[in-house]
Protein backbone atom coordinates (compact mmCIF):
# COMPACT_ATOMS: atom_id res chain seq x y z
CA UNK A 1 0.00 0.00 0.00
CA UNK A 2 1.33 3.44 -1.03
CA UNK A 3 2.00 5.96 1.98
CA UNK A 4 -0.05 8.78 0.31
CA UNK A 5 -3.59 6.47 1.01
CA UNK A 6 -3.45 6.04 4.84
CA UNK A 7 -3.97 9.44 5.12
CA UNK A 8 -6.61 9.79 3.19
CA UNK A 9 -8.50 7.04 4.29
CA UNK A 10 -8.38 7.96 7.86
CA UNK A 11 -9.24 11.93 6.71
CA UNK A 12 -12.15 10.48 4.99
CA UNK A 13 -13.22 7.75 7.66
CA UNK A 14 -12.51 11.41 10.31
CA UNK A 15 -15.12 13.46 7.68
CA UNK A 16 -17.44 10.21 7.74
CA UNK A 17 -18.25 10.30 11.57
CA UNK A 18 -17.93 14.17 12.05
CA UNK A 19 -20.87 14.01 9.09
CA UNK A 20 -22.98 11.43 11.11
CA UNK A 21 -22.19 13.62 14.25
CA UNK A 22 -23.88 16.69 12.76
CA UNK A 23 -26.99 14.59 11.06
CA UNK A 24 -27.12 13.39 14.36
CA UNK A 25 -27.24 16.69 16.49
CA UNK A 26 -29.80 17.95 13.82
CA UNK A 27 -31.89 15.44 14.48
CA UNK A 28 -31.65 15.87 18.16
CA UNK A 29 -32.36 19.47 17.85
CA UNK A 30 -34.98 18.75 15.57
CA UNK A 31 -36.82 16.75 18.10
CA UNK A 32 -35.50 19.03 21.08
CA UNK A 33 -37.60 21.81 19.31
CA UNK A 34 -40.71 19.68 18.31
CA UNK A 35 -40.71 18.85 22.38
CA UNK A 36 -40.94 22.03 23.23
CA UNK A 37 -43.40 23.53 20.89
CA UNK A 38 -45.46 20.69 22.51
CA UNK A 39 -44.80 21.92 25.79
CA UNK A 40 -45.25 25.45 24.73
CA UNK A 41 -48.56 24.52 23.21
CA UNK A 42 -49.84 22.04 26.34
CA UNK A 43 -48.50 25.86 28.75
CA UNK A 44 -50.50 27.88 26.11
CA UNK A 45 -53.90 25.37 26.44
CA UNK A 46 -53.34 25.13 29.80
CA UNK A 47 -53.32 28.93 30.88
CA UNK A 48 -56.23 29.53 28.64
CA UNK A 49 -58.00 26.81 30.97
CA UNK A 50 -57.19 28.61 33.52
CA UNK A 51 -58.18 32.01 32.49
CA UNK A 52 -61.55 30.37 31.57
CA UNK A 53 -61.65 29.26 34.77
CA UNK A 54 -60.89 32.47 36.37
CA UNK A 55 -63.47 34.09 34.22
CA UNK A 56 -66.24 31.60 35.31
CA UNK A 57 -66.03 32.50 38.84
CA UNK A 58 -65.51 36.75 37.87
CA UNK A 59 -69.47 35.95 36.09
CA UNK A 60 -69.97 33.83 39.39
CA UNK A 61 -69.28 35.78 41.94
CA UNK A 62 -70.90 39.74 39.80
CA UNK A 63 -74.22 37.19 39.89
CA UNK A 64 -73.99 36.99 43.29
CA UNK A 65 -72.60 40.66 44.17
CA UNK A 66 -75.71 41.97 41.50
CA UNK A 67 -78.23 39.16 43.61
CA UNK A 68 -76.86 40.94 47.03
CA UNK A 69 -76.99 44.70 45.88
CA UNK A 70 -80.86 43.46 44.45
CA UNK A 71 -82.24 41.81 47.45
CA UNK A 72 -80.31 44.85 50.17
CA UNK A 73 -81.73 47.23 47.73
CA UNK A 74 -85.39 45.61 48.37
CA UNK A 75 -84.78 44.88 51.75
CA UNK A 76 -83.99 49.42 52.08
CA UNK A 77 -87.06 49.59 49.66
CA UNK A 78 -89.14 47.39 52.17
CA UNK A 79 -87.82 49.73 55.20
CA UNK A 80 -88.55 53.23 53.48
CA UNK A 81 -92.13 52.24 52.60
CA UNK A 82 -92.83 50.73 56.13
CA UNK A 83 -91.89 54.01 57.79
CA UNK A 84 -94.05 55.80 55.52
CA UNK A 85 -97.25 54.11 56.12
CA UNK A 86 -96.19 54.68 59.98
CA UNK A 87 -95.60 58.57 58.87
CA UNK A 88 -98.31 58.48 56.34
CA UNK A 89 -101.27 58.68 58.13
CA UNK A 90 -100.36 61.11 60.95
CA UNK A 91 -99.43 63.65 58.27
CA UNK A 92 -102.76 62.75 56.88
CA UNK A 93 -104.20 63.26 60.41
CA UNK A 94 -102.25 66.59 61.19
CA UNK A 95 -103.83 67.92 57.21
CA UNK A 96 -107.33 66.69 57.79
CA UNK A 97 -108.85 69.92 59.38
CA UNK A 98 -106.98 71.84 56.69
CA UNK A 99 -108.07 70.01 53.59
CA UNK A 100 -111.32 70.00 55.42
CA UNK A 101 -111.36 73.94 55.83
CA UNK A 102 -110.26 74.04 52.51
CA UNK A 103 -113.26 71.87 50.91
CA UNK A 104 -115.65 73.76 52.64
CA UNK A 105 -114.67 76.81 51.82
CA UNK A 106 -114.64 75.54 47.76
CA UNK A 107 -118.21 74.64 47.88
CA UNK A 108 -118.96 77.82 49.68
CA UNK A 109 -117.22 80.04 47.24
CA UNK A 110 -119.13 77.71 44.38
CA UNK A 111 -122.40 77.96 46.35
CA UNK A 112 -122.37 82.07 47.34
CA UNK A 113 -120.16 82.56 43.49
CA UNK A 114 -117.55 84.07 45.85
CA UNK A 115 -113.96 83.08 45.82
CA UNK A 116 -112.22 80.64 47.86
């Protein structure tokens, strides 16, 4: 064998596996990057899960904050118009002989063609 092809056939056999080495760590970065986009994709669902969730109980818990304001609102409602059937009729009491007066006088001032 001539001196000139050891070389060479070692340089070639050297260019051989440093080929299969790169092939190689494209492949594992190829699948390195597919992993992640699936993990980026499962983060992506999940925090849209989550938001979902977080926007069920927002609507959950304004139902029950409107419900609340509703039911203290008729609860006030229910207060105001006890107090004035308690205050109605004494006003009505205290204006009788002045609506009274006042009647009277009408029909006079109809009856006599005066004024009231």
């Amino acid at each position: 064998m001539p001196e000139g092809d050891g070389p060479s056939r070692l340089d070639a056999a050297s260019v051989d596996a440093a080929i299969a080495q790169v092939l190689q760590a494209e492949r594992n970065a190829r699948d390195d990057v597919q992993r992640c986009a699936r993990e980026a994709e499962s983060l992506v669902e999940q925090a849209h899960e989550r938001a979902r969730q977080i926007a069920r109980r927002a609507a959950h818990r304004s139902v029950r904050a409107q419900r609340w304001s509703a039911a203290m609102l008729q609860q006030r409602l229910a207060e105001i118009a006890a107090q004035q059937a308690l205050i109605a009729p004494s006003t009505a009491q205290e204006d009788a002989p002045r609506q009274l007066q006042r009647a009277v006088d009408a029909l006079a001032a109809q009856l006599t063609g005066g004024t009231p």
